[in-house]
PDB file of N, CA and C in Angstrom:
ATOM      1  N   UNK A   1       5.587   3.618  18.408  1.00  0.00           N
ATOM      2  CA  UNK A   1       6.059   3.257  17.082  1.00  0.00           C
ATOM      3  C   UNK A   1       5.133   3.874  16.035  1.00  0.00           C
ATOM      4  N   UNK A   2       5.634   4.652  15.364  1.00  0.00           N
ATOM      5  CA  UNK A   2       5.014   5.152  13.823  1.00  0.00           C
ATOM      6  C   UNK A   2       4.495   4.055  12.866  1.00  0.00           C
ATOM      7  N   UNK A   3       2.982   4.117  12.044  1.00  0.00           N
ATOM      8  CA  UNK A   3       2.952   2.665  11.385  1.00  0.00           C
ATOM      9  C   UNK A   3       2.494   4.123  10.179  1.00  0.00           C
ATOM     10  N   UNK A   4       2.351   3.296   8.557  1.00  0.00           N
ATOM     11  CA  UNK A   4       2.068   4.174   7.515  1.00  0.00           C
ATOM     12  C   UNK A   4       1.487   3.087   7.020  1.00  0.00           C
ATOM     13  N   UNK A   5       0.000   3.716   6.403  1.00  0.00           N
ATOM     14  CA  UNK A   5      -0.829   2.983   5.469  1.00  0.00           C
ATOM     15  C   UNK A   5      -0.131   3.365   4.086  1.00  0.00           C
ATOM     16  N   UNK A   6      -0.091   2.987   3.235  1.00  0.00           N
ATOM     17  CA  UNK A   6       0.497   3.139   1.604  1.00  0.00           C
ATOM     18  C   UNK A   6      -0.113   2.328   0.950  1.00  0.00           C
ATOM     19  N   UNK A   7      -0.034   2.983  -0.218  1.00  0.00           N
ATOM     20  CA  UNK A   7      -1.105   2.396  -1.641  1.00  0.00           C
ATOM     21  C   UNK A   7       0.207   1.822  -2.768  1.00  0.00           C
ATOM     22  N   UNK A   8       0.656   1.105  -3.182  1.00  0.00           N
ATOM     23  CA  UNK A   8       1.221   1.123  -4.337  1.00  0.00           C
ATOM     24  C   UNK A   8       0.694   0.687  -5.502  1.00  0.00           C
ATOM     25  N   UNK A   9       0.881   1.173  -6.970  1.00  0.00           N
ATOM     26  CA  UNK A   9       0.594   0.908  -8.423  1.00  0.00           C
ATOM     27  C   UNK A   9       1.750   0.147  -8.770  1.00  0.00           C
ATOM     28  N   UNK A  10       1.103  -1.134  -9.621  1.00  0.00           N
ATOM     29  CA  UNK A  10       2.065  -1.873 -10.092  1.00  0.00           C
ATOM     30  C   UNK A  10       2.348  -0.592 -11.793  1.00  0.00           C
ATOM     31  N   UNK A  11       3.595  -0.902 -12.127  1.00  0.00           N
ATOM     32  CA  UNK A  11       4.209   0.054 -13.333  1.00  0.00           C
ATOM     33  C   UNK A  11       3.908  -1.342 -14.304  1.00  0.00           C
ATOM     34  N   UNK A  12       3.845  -2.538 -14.248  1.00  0.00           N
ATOM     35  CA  UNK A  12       3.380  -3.344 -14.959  1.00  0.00           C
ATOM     36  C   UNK A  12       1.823  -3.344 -15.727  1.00  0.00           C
ATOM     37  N   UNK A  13       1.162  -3.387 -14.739  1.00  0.00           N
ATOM     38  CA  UNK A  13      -0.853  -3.270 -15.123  1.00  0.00           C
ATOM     39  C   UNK A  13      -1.449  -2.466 -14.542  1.00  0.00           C
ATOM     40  N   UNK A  14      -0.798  -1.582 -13.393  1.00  0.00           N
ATOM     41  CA  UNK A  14      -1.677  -0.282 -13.142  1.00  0.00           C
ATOM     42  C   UNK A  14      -2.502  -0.981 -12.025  1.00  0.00           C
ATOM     43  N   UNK A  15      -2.045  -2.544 -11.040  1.00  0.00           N
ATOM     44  CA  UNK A  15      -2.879  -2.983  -9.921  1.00  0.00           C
ATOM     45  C   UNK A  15      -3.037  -1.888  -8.787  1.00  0.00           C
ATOM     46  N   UNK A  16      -3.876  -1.755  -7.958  1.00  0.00           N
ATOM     47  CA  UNK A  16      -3.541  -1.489  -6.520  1.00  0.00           C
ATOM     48  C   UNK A  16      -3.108  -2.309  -5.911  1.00  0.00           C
ATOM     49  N   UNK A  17      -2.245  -1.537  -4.579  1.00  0.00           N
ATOM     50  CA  UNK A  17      -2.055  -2.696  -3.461  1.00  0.00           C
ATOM     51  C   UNK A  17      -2.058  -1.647  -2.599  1.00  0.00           C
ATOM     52  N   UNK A  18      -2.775  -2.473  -1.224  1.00  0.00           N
ATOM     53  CA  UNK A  18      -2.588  -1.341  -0.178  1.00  0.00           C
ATOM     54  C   UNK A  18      -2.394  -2.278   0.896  1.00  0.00           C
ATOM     55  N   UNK A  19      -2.087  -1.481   1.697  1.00  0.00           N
ATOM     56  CA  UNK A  19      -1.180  -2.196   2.719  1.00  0.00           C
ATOM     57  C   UNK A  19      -0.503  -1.202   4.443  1.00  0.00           C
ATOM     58  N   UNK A  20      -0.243  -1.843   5.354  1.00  0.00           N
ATOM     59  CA  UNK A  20       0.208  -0.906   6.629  1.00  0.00           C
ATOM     60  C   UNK A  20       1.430  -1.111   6.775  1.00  0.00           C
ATOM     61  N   UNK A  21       2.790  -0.589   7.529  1.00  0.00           N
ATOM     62  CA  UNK A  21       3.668  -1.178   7.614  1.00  0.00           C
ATOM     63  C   UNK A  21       4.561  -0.111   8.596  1.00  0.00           C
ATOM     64  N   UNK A  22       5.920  -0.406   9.796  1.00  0.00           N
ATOM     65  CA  UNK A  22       6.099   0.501  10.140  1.00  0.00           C
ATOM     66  C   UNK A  22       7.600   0.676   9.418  1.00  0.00           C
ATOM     67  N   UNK A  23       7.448   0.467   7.729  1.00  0.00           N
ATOM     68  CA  UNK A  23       8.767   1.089   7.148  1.00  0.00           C
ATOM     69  C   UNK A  23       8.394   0.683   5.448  1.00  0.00           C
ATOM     70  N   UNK A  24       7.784   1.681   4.628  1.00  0.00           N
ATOM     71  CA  UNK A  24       7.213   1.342   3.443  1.00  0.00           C
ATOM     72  C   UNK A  24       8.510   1.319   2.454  1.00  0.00           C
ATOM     73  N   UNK A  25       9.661   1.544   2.901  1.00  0.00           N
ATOM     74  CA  UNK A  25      10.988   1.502   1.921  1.00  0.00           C
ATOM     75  C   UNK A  25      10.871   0.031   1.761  1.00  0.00           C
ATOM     76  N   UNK A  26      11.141  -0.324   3.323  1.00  0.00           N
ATOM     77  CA  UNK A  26      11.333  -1.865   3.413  1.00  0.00           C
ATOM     78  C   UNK A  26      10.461  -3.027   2.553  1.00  0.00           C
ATOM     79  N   UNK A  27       9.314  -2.668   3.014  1.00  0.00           N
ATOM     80  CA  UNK A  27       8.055  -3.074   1.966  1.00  0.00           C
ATOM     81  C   UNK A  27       8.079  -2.928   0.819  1.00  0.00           C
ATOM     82  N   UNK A  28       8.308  -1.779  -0.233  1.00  0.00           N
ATOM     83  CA  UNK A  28       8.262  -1.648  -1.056  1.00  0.00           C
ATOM     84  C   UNK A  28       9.271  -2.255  -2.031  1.00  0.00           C
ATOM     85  N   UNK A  29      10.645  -2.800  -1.025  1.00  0.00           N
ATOM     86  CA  UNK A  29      11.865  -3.739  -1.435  1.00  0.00           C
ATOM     87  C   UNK A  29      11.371  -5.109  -1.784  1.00  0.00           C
ATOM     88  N   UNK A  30      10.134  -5.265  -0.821  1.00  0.00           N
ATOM     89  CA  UNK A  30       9.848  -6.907  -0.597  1.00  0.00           C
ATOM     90  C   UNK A  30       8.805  -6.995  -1.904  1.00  0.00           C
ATOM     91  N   UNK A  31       7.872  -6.278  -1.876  1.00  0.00           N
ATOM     92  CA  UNK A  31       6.823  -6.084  -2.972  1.00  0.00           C
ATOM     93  C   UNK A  31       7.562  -6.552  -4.388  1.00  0.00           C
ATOM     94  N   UNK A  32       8.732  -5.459  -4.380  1.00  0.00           N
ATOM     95  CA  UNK A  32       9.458  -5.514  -6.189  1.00  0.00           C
ATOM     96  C   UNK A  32      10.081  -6.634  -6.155  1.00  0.00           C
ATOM     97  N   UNK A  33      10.418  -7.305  -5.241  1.00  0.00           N
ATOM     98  CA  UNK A  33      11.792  -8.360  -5.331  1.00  0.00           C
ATOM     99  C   UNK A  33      11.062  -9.520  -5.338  1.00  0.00           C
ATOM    100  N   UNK A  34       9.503  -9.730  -5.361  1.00  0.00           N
ATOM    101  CA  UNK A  34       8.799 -10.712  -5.594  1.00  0.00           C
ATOM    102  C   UNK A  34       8.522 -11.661  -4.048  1.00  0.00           C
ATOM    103  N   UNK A  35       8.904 -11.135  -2.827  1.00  0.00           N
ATOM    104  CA  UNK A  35       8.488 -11.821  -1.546  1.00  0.00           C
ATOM    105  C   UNK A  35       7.060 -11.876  -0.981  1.00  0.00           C
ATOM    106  N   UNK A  36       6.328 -10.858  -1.889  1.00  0.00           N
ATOM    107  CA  UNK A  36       4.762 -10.709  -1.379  1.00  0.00           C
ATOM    108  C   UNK A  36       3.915 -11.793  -2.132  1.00  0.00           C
ATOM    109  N   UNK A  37       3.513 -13.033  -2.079  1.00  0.00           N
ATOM    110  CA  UNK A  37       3.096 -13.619  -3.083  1.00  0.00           C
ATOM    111  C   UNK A  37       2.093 -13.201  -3.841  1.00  0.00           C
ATOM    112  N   UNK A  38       0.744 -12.775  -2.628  1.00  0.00           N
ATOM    113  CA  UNK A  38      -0.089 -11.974  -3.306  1.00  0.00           C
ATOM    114  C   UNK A  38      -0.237 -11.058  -4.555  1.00  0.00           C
ATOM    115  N   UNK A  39       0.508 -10.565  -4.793  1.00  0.00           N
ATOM    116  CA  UNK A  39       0.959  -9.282  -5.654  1.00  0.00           C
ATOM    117  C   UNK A  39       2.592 -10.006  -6.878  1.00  0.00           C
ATOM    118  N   UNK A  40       3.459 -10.857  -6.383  1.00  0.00           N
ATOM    119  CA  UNK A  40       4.569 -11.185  -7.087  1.00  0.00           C
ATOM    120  C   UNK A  40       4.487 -10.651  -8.435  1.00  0.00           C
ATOM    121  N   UNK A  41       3.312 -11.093  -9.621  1.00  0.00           N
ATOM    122  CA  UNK A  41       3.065 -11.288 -10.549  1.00  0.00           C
ATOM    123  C   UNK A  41       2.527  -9.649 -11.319  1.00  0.00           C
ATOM    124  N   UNK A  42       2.632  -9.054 -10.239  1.00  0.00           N
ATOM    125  CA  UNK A  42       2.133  -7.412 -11.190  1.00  0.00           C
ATOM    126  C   UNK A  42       3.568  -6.516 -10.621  1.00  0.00           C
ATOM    127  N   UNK A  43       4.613  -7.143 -10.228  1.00  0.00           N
ATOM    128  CA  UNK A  43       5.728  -6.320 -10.010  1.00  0.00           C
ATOM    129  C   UNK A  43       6.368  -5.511 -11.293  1.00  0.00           C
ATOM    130  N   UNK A  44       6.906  -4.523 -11.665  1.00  0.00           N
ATOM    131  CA  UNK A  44       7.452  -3.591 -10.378  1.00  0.00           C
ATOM    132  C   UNK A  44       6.419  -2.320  -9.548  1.00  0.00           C
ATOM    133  N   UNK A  45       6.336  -2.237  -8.269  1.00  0.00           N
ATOM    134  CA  UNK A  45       5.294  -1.314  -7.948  1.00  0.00           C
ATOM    135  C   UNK A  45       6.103   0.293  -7.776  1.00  0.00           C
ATOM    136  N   UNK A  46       5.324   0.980  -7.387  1.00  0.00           N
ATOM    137  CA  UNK A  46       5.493   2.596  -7.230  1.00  0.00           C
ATOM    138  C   UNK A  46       4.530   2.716  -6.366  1.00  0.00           C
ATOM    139  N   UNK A  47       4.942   3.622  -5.009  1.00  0.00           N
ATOM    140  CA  UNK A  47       4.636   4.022  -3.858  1.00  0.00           C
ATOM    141  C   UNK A  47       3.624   5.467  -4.356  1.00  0.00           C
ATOM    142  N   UNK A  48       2.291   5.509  -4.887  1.00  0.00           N
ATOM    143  CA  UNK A  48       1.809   6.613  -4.756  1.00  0.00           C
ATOM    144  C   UNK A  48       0.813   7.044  -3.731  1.00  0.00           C
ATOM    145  N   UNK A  49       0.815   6.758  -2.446  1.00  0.00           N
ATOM    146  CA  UNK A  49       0.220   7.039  -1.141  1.00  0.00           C
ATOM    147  C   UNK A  49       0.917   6.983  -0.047  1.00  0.00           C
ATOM    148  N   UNK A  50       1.017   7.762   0.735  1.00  0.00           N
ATOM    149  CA  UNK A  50       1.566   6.944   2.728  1.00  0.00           C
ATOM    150  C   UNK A  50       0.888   8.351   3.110  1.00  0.00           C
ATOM    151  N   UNK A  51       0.642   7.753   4.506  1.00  0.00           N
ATOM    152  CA  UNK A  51       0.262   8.428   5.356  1.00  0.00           C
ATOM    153  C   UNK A  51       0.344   7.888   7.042  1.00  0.00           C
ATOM    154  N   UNK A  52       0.806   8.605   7.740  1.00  0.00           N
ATOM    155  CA  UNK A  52       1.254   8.273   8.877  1.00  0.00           C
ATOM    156  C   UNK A  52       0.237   8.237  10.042  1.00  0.00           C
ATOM    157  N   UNK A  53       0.560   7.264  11.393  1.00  0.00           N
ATOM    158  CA  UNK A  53      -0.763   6.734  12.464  1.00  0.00           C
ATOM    159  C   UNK A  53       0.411   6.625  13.588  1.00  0.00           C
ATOM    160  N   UNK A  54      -0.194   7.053  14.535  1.00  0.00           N
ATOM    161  CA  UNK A  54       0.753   6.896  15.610  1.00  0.00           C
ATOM    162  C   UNK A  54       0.687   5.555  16.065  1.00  0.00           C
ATOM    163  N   UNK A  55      -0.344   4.652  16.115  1.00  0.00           N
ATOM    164  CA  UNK A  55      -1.035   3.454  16.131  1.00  0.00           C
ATOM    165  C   UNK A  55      -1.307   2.482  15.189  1.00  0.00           C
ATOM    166  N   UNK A  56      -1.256   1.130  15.448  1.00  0.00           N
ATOM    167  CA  UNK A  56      -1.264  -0.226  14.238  1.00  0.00           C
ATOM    168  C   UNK A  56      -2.999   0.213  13.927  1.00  0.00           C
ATOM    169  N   UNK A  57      -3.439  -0.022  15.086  1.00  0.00           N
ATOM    170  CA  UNK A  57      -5.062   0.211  15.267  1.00  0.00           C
ATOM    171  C   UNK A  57      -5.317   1.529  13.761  1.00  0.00           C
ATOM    172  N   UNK A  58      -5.172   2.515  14.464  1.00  0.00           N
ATOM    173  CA  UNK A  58      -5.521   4.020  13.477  1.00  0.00           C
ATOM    174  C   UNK A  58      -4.767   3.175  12.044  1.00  0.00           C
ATOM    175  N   UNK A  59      -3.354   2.627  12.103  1.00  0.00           N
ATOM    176  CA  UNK A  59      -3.049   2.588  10.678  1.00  0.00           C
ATOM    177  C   UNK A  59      -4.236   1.443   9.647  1.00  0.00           C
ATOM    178  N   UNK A  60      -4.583   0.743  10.965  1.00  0.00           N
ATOM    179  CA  UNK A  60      -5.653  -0.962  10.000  1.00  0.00           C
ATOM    180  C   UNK A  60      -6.584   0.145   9.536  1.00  0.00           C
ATOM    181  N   UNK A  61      -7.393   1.085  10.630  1.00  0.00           N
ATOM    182  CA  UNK A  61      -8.672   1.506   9.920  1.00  0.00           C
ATOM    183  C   UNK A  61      -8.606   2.364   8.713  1.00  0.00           C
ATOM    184  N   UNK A  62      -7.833   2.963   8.587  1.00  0.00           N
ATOM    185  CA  UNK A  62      -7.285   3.606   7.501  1.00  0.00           C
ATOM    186  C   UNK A  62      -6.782   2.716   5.987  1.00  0.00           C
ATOM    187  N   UNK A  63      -6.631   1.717   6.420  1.00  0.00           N
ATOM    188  CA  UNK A  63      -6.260   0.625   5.028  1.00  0.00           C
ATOM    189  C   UNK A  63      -7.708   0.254   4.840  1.00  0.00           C
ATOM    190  N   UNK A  64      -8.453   0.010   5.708  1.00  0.00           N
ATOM    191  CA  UNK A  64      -9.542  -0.633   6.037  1.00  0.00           C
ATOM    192  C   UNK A  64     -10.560   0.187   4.805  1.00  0.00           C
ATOM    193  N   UNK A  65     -10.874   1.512   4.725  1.00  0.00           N
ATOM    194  CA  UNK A  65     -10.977   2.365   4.149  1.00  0.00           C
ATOM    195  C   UNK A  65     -10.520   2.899   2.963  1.00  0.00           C
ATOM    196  N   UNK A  66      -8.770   2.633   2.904  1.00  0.00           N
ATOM    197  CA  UNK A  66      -8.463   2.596   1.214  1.00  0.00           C
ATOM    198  C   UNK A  66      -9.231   1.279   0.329  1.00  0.00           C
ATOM    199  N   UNK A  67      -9.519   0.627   1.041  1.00  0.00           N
ATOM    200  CA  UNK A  67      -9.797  -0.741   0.513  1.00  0.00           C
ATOM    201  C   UNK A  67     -11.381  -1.056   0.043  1.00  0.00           C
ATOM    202  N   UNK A  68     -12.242   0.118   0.314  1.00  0.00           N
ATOM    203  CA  UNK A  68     -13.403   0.202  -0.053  1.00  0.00           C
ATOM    204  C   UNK A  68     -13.417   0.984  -0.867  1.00  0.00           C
ATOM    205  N   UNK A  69     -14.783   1.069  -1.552  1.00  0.00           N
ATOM    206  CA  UNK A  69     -15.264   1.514  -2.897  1.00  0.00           C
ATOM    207  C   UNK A  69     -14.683   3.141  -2.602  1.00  0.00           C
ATOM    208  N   UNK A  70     -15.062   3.898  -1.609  1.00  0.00           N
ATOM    209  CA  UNK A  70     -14.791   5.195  -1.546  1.00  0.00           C
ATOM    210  C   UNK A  70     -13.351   5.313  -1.827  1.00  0.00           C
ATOM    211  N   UNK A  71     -12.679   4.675  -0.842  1.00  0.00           N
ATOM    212  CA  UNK A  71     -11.054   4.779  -0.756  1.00  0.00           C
ATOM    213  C   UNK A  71     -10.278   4.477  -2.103  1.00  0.00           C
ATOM    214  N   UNK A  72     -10.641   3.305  -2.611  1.00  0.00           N
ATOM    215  CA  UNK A  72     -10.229   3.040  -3.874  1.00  0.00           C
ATOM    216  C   UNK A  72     -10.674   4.210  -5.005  1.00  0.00           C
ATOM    217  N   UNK A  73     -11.419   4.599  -5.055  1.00  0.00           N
ATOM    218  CA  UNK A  73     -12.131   5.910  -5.809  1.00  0.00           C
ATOM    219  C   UNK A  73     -10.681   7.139  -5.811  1.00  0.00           C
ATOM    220  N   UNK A  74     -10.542   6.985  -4.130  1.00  0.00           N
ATOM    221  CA  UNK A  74      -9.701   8.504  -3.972  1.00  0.00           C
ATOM    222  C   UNK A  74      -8.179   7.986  -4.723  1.00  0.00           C
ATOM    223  N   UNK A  75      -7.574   6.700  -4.056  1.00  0.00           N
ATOM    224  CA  UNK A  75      -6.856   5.866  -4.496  1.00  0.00           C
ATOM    225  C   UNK A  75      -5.964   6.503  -6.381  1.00  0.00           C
ATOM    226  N   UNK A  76      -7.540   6.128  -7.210  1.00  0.00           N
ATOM    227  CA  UNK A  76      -7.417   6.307  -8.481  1.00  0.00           C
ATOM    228  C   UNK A  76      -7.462   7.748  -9.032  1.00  0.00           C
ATOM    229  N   UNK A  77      -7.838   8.281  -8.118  1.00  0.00           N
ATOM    230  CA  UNK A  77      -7.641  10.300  -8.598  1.00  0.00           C
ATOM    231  C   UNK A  77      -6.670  10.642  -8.656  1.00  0.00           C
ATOM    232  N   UNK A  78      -5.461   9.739  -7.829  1.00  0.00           N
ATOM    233  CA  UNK A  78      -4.150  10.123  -7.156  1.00  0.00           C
ATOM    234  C   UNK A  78      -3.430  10.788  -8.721  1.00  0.00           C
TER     235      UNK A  78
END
């Protein structure tokens, strides 16, 4: 099974969110439509990252990594 790490920007405040998933359409449905509670409140988002892991494993360490100071850095160059 294919998994994709993705970053989305809320179009509201400019949040990050990052996140793994093995279908970021799907996700990105749940994100805007307000099912993520975490995030509900900075909807609507925009998908500006994915990148693909043949593995859940490879896809965590890779979020694991957007999610630190470096990653978030690259994150915001986007």
């Amino acid at each position: 099974m294919v998994w994709y790490t993705y970053a989305l920007k809320s179009e509201k405040d400019h949040t990050l969110y990052i996140g793994m998933s093995t279908d970021v359409a799907k996700r990105l449905k749940q994100h805007n439509s307000g099912k993520t509670v975490s995030n509900r409140h900075h909807a609507p988002f925009e998908v500006i990252y994915t990148r693909e892991f043949q593995t859940r494993y490879e896809a965590r360490e890779h979020e694991k990594y957007l999610k630190s100071g470096i990653g978030r850095e690259f994150l915001k160059s986007l």
